[in-house]
Structures are given as C-alpha cells and as structure tokens.
PDB file of N, CA and C in Angstrom:
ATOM      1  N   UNK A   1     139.061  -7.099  38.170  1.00  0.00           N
ATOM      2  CA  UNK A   1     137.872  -7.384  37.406  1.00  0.00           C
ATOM      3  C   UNK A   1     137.047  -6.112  37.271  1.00  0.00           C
ATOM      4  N   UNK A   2     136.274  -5.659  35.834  1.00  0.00           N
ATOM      5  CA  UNK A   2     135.624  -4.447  36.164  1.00  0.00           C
ATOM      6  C   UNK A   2     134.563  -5.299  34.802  1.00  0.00           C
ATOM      7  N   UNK A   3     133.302  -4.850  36.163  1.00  0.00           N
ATOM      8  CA  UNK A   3     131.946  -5.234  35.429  1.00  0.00           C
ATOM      9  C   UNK A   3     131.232  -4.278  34.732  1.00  0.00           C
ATOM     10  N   UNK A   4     130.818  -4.334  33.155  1.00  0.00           N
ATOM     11  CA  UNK A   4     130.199  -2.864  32.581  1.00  0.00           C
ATOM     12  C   UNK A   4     129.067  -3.165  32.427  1.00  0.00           C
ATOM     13  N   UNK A   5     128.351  -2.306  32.302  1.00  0.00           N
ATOM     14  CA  UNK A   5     126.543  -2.360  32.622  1.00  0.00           C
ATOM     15  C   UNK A   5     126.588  -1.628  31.320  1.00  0.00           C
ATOM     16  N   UNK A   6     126.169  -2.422  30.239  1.00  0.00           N
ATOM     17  CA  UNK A   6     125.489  -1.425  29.208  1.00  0.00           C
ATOM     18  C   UNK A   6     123.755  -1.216  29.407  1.00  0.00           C
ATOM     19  N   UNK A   7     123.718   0.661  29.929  1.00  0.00           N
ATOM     20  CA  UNK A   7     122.198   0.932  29.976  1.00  0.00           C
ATOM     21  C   UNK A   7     121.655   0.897  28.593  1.00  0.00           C
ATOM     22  N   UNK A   8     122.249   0.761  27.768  1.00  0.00           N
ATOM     23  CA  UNK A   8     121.354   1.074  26.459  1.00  0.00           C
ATOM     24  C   UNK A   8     120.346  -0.207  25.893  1.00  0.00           C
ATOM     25  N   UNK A   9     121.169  -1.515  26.528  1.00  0.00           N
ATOM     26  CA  UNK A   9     120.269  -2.658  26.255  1.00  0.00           C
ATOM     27  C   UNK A   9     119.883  -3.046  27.192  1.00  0.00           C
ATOM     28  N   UNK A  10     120.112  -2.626  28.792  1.00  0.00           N
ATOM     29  CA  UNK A  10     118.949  -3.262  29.646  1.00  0.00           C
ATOM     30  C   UNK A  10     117.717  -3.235  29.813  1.00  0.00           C
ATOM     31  N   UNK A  11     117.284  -3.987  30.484  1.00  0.00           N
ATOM     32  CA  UNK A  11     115.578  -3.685  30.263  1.00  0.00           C
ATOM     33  C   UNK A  11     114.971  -3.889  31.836  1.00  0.00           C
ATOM     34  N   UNK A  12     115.578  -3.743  32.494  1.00  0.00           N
ATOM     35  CA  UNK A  12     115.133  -3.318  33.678  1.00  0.00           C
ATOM     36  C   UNK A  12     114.632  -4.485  34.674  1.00  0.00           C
ATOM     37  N   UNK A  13     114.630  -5.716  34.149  1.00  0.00           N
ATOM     38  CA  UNK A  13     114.009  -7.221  34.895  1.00  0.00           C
ATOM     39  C   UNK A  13     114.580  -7.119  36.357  1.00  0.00           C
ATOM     40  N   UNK A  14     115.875  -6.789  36.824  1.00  0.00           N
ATOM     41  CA  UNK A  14     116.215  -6.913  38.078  1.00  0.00           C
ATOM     42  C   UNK A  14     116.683  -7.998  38.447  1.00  0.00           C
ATOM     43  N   UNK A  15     116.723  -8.991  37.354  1.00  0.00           N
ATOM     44  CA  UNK A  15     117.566 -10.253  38.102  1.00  0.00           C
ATOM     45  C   UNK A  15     118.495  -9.980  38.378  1.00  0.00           C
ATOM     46  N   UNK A  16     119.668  -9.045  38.359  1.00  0.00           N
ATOM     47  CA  UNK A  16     121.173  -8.841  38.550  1.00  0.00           C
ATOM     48  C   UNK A  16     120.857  -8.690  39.801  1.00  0.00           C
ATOM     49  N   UNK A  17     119.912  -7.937  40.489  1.00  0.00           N
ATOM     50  CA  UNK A  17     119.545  -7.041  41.700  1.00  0.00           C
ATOM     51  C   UNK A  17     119.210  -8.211  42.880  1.00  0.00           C
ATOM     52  N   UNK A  18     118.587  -8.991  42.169  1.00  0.00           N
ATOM     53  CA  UNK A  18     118.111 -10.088  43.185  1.00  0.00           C
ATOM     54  C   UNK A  18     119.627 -11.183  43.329  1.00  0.00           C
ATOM     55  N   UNK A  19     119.915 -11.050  42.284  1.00  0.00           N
ATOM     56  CA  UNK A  19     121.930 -12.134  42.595  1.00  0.00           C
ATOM     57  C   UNK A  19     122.694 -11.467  43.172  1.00  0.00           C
ATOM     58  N   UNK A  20     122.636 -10.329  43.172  1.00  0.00           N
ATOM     59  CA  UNK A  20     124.099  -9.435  43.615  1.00  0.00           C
ATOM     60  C   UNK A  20     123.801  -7.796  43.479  1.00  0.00           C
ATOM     61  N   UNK A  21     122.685  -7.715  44.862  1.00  0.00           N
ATOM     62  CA  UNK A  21     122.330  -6.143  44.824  1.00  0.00           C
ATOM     63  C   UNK A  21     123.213  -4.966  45.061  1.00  0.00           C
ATOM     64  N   UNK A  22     124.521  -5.704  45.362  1.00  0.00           N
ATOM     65  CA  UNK A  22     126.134  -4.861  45.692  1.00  0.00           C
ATOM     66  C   UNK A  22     126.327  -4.117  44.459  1.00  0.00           C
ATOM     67  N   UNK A  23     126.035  -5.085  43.403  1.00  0.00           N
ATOM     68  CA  UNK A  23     126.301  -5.450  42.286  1.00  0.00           C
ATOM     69  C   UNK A  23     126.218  -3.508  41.433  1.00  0.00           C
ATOM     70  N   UNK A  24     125.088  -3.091  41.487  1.00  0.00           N
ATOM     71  CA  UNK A  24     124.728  -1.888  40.096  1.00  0.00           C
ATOM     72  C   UNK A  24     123.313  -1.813  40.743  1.00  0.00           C
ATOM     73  N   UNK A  25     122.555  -2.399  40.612  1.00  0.00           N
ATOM     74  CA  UNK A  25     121.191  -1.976  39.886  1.00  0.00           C
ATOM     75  C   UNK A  25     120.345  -1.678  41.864  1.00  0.00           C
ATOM     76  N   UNK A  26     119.479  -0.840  41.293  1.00  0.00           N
ATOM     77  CA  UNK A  26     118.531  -0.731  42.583  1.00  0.00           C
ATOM     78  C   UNK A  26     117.097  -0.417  41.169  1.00  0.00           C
ATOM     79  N   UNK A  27     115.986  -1.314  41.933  1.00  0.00           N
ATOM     80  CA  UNK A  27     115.021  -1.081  40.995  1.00  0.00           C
ATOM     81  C   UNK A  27     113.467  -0.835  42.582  1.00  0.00           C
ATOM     82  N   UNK A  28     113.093   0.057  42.387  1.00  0.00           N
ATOM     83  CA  UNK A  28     111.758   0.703  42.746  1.00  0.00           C
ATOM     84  C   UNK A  28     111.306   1.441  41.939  1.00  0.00           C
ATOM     85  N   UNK A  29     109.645   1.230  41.967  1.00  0.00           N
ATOM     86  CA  UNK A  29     108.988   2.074  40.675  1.00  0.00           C
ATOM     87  C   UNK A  29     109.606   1.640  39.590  1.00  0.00           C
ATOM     88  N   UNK A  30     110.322   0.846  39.065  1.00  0.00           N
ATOM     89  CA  UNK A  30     110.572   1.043  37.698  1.00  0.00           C
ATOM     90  C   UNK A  30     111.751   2.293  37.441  1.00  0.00           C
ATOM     91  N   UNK A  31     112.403   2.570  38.423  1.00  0.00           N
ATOM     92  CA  UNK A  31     112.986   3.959  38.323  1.00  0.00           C
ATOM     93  C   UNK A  31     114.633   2.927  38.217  1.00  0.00           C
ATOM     94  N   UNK A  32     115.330   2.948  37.404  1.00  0.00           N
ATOM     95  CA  UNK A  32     116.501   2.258  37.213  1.00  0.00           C
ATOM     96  C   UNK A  32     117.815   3.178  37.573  1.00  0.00           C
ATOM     97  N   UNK A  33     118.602   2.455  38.331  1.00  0.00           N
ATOM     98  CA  UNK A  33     119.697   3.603  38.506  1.00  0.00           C
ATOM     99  C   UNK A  33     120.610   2.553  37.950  1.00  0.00           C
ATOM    100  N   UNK A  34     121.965   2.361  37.675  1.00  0.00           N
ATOM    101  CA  UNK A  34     122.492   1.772  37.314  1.00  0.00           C
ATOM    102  C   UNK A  34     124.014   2.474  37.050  1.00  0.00           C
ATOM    103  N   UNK A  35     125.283   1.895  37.761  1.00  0.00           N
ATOM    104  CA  UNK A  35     126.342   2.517  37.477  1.00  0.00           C
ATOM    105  C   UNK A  35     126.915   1.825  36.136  1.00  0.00           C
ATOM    106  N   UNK A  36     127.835   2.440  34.815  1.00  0.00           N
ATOM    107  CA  UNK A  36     128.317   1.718  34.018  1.00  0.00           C
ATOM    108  C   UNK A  36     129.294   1.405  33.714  1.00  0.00           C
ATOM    109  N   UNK A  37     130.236   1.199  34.985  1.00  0.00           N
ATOM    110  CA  UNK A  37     131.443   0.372  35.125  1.00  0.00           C
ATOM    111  C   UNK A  37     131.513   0.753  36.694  1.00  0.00           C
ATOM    112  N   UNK A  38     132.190  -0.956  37.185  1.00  0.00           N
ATOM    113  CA  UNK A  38     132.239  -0.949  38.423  1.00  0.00           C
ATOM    114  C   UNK A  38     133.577  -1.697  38.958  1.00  0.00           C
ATOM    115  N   UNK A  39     134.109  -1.454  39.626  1.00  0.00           N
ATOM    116  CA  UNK A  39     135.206  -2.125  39.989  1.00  0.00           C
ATOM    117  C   UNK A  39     135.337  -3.332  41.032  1.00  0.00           C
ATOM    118  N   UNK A  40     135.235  -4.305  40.974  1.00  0.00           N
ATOM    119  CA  UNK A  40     135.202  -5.182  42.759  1.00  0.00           C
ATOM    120  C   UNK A  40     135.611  -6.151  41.944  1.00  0.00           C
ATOM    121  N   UNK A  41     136.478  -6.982  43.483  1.00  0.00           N
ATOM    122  CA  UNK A  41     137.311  -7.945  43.409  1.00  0.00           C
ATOM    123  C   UNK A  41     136.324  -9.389  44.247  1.00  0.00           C
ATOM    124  N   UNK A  42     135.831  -8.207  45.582  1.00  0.00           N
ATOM    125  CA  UNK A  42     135.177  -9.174  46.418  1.00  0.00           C
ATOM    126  C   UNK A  42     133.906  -9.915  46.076  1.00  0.00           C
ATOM    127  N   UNK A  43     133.008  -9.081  44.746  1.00  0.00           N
ATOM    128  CA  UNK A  43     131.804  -9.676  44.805  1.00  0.00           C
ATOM    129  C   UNK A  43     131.766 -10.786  43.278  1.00  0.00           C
ATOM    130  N   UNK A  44     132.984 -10.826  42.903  1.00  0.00           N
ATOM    131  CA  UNK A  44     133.317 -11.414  41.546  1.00  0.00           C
ATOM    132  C   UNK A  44     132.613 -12.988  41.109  1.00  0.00           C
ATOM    133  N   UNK A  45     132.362 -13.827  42.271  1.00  0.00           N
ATOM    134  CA  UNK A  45     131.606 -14.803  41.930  1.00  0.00           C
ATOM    135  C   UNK A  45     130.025 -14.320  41.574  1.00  0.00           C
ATOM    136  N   UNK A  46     129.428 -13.166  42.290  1.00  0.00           N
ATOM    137  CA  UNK A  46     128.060 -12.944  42.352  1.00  0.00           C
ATOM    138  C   UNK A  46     127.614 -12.276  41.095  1.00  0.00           C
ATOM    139  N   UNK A  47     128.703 -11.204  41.021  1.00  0.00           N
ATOM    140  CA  UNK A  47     129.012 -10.416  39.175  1.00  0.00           C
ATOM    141  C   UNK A  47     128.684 -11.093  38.079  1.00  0.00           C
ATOM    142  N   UNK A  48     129.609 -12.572  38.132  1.00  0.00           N
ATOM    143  CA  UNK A  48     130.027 -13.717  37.059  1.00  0.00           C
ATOM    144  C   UNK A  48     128.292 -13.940  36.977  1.00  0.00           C
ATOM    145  N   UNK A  49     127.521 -14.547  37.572  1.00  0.00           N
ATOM    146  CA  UNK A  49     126.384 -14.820  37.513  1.00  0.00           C
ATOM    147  C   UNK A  49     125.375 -14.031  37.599  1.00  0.00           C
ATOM    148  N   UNK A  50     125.605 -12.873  38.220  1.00  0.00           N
ATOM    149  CA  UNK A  50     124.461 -11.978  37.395  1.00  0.00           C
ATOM    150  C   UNK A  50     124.501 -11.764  35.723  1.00  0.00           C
ATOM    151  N   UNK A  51     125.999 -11.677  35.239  1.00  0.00           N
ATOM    152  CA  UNK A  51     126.286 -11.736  33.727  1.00  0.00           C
ATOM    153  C   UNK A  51     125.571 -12.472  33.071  1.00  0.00           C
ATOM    154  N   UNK A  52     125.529 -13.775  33.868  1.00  0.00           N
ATOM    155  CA  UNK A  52     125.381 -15.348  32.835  1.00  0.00           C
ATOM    156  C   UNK A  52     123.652 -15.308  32.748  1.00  0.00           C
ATOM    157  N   UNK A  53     123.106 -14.576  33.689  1.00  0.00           N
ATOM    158  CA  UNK A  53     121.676 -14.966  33.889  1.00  0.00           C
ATOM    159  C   UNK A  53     120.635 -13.593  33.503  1.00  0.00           C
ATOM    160  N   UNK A  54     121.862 -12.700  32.877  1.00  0.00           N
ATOM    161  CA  UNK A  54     121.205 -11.171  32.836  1.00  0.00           C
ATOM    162  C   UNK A  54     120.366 -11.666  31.279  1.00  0.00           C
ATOM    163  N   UNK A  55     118.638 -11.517  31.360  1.00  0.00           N
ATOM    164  CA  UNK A  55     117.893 -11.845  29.957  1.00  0.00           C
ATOM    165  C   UNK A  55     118.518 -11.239  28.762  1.00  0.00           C
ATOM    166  N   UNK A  56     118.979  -9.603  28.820  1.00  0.00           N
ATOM    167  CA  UNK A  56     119.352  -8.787  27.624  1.00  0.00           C
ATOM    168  C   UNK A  56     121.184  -8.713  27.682  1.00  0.00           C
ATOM    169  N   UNK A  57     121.539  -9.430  28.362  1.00  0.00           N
ATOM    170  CA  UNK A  57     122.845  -9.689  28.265  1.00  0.00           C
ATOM    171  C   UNK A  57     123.582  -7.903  28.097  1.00  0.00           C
ATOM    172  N   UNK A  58     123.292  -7.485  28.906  1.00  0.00           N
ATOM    173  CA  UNK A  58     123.475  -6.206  29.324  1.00  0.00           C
ATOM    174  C   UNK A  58     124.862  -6.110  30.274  1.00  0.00           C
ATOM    175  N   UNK A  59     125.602  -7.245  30.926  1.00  0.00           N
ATOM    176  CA  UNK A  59     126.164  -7.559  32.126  1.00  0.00           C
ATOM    177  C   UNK A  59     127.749  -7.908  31.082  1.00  0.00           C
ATOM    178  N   UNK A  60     128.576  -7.194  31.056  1.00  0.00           N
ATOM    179  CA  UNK A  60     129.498  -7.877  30.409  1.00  0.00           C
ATOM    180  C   UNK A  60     130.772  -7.895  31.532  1.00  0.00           C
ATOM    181  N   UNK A  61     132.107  -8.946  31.690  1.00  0.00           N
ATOM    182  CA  UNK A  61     133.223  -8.853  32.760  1.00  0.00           C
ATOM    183  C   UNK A  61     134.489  -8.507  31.773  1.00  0.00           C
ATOM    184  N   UNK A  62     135.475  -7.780  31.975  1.00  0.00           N
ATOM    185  CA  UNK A  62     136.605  -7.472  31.908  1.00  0.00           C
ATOM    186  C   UNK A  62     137.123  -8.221  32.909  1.00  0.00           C
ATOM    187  N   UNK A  63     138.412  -8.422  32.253  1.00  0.00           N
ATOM    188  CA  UNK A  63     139.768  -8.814  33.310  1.00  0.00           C
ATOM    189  C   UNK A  63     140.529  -7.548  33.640  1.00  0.00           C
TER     190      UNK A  63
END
C-alpha cells in the first residue's frame, strides 16, 4: 500500500494527524511538514481513514 499526500491541496486542518500521527503530517505553529508518498503495510487501517475523513481530500491510497 503507498499513501500520497498531495501538498498542493492540503490545508493544514490536522485531522490525518489526530487519526494516524505515524501517518505524514506533524502540525505546530501552523508549520506543516508533510512527506508525499509513504510506504506502510502496518498502519493501513489508520491511512484508509485518515483518507476518508481528510476535508480537502488531499489523502489518496495506492495498491
């Protein structure tokens, strides 16, 4: 499974962060770091639902 983070449409809310902080995102200050492709097998239920619940649909899954 590889999860891609498009930065160009996120907007920084942090819900991914609060479902699955393994996940990409670390948010303090408003300062966004964000990797844009990630690889994990283990956190794949937490991924799936940060996707489904991300507001700007920024969160997309590959098989």
């Amino acid at each position: 499974m590889k999860v891609v983070i498009n930065k160009n449409i996120c907007n920084g809310v942090g819900i991914c962060d609060g479902i699955c902080c393994q996940l990409c995102c670390n948010y303090k200050n408003t300062k966004i770091k964000i990797q844009e492709e990630i690889i994990s097998d283990e956190y794949e239920l937490a991924c799936r639902k940060a996707a489904k619940y991300c507001p700007a649909h920024a969160i997309s899954i590959e098989s």
